[in-house]
C-alpha atoms as a PDB file:
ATOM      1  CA  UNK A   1       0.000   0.000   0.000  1.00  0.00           C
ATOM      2  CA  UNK A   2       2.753   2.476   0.576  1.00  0.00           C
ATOM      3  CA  UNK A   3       4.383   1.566  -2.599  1.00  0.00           C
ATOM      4  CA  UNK A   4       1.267   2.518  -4.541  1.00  0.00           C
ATOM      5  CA  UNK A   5       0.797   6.038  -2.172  1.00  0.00           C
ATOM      6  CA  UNK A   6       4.270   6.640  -3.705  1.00  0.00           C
ATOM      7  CA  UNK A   7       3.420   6.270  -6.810  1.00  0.00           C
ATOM      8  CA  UNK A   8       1.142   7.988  -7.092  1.00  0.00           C
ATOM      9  CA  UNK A   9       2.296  11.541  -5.210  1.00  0.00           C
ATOM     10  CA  UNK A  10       5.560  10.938  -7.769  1.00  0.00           C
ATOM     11  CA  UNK A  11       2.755  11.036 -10.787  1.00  0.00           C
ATOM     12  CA  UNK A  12       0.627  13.682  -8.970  1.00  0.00           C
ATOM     13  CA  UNK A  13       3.895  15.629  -8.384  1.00  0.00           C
ATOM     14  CA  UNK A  14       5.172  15.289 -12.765  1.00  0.00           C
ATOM     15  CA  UNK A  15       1.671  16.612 -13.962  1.00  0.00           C
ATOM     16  CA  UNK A  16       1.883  19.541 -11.330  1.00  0.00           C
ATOM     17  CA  UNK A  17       5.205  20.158 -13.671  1.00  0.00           C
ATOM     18  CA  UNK A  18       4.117  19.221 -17.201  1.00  0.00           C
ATOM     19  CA  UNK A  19       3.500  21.854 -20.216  1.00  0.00           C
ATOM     20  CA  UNK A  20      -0.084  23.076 -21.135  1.00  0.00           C
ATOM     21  CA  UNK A  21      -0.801  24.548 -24.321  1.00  0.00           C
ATOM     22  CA  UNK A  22      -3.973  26.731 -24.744  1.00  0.00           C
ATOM     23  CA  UNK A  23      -5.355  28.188 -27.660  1.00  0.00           C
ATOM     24  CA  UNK A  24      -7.150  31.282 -27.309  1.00  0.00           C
ATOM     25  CA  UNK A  25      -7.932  31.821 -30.634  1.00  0.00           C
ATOM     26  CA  UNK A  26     -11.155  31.212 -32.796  1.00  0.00           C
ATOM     27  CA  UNK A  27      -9.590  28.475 -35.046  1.00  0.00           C
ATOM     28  CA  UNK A  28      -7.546  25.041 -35.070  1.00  0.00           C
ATOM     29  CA  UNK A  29      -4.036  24.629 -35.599  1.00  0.00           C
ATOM     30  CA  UNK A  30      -1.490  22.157 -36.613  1.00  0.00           C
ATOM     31  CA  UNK A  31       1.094  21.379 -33.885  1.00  0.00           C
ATOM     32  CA  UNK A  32       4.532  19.954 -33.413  1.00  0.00           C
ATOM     33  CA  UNK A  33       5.539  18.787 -30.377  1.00  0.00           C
ATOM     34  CA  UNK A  34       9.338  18.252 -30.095  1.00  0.00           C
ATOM     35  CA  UNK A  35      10.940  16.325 -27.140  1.00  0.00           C
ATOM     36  CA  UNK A  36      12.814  13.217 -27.386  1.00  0.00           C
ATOM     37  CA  UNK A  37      10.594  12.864 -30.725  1.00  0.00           C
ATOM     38  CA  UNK A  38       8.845  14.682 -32.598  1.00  0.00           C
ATOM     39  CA  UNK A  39       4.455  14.274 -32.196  1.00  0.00           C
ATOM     40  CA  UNK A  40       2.400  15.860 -35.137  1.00  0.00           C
ATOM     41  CA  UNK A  41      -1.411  17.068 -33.695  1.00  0.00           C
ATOM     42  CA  UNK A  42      -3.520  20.019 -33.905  1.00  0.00           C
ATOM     43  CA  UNK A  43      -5.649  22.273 -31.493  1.00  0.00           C
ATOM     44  CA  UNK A  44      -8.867  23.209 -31.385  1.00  0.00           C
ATOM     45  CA  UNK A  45     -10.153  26.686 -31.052  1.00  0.00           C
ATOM     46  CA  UNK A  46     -10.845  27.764 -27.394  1.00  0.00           C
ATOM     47  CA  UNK A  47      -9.436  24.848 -26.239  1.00  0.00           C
ATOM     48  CA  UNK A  48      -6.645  23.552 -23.499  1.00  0.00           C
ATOM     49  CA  UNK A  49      -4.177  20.251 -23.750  1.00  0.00           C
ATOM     50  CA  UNK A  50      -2.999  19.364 -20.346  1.00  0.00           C
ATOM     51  CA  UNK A  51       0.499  17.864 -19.783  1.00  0.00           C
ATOM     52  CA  UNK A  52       1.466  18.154 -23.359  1.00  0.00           C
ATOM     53  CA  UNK A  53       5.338  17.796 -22.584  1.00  0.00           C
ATOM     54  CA  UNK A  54       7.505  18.459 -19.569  1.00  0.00           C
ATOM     55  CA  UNK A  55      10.516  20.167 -21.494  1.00  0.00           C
ATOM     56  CA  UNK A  56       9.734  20.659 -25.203  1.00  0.00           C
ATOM     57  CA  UNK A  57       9.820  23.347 -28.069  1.00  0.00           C
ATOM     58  CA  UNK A  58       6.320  23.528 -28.976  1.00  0.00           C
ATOM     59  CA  UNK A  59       5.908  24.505 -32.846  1.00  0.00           C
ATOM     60  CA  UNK A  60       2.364  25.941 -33.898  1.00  0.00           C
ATOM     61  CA  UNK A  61       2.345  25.727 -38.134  1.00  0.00           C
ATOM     62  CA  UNK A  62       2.093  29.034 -39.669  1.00  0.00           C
ATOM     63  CA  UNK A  63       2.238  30.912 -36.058  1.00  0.00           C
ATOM     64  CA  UNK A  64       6.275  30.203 -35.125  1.00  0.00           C
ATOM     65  CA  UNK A  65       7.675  27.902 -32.052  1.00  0.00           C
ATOM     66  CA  UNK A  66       8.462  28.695 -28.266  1.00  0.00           C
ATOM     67  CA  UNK A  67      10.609  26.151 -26.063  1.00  0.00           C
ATOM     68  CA  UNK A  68       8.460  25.573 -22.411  1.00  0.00           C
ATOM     69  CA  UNK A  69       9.464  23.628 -19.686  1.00  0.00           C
ATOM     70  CA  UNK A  70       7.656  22.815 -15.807  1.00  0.00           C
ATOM     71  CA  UNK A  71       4.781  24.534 -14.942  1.00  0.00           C
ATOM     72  CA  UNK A  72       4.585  26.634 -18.318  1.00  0.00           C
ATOM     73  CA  UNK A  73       1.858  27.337 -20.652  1.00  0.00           C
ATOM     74  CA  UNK A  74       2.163  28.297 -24.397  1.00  0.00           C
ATOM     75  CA  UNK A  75      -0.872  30.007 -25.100  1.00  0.00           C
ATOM     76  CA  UNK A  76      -1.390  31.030 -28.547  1.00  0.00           C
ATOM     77  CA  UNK A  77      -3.366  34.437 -28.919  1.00  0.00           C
ATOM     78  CA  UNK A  78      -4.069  36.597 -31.436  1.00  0.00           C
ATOM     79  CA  UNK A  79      -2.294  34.589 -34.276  1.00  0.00           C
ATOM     80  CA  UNK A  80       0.893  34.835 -31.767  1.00  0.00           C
ATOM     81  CA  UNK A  81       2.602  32.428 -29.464  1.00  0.00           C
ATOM     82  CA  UNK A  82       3.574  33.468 -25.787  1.00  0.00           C
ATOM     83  CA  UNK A  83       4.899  31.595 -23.001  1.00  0.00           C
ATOM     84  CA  UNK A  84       2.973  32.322 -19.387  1.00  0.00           C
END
């Protein structure tokens, strides 16, 4: 049992650090995620992905790229990308 409590504080503790990206705008993109990979997806408009990375370089098609790591969020706003 305290194995498992362990567990999971260490998984509750590495999504309390883990990259969000938000899009505030009113359309989808196409994303690139680059880490030890690369992973191809897209965004919806008005929409938030939770725990996309940990320590990345987030690349939005058309919009530019941002490197994020911990607790950051890329939001992209306005056609631009920002990290908060």
């Amino acid at each position: 049992m305290k194995k498992l409590i362990a567990v999971l504080v260490l998984f509750c503790a590495a999504s309390a650090w883990a990259v969000d990206l938000k899009n505030e705008d009113s359309r989808r993109y196409e994303v690139k995620i680059h880490s030890v990979g690369t992973t191809n997806t897209s965004i919806e408009s008005n929409t938030t992905q939770m725990s996309v990375c940990s320590d990345c370089e987030i690349e939005v098609v058309g919009v530019g790229s941002v490197k994020a790591s911990g607790s950051e969020t890329v939001v992209i706003k306005n056609g631009a990308l920002e990290v908060r």
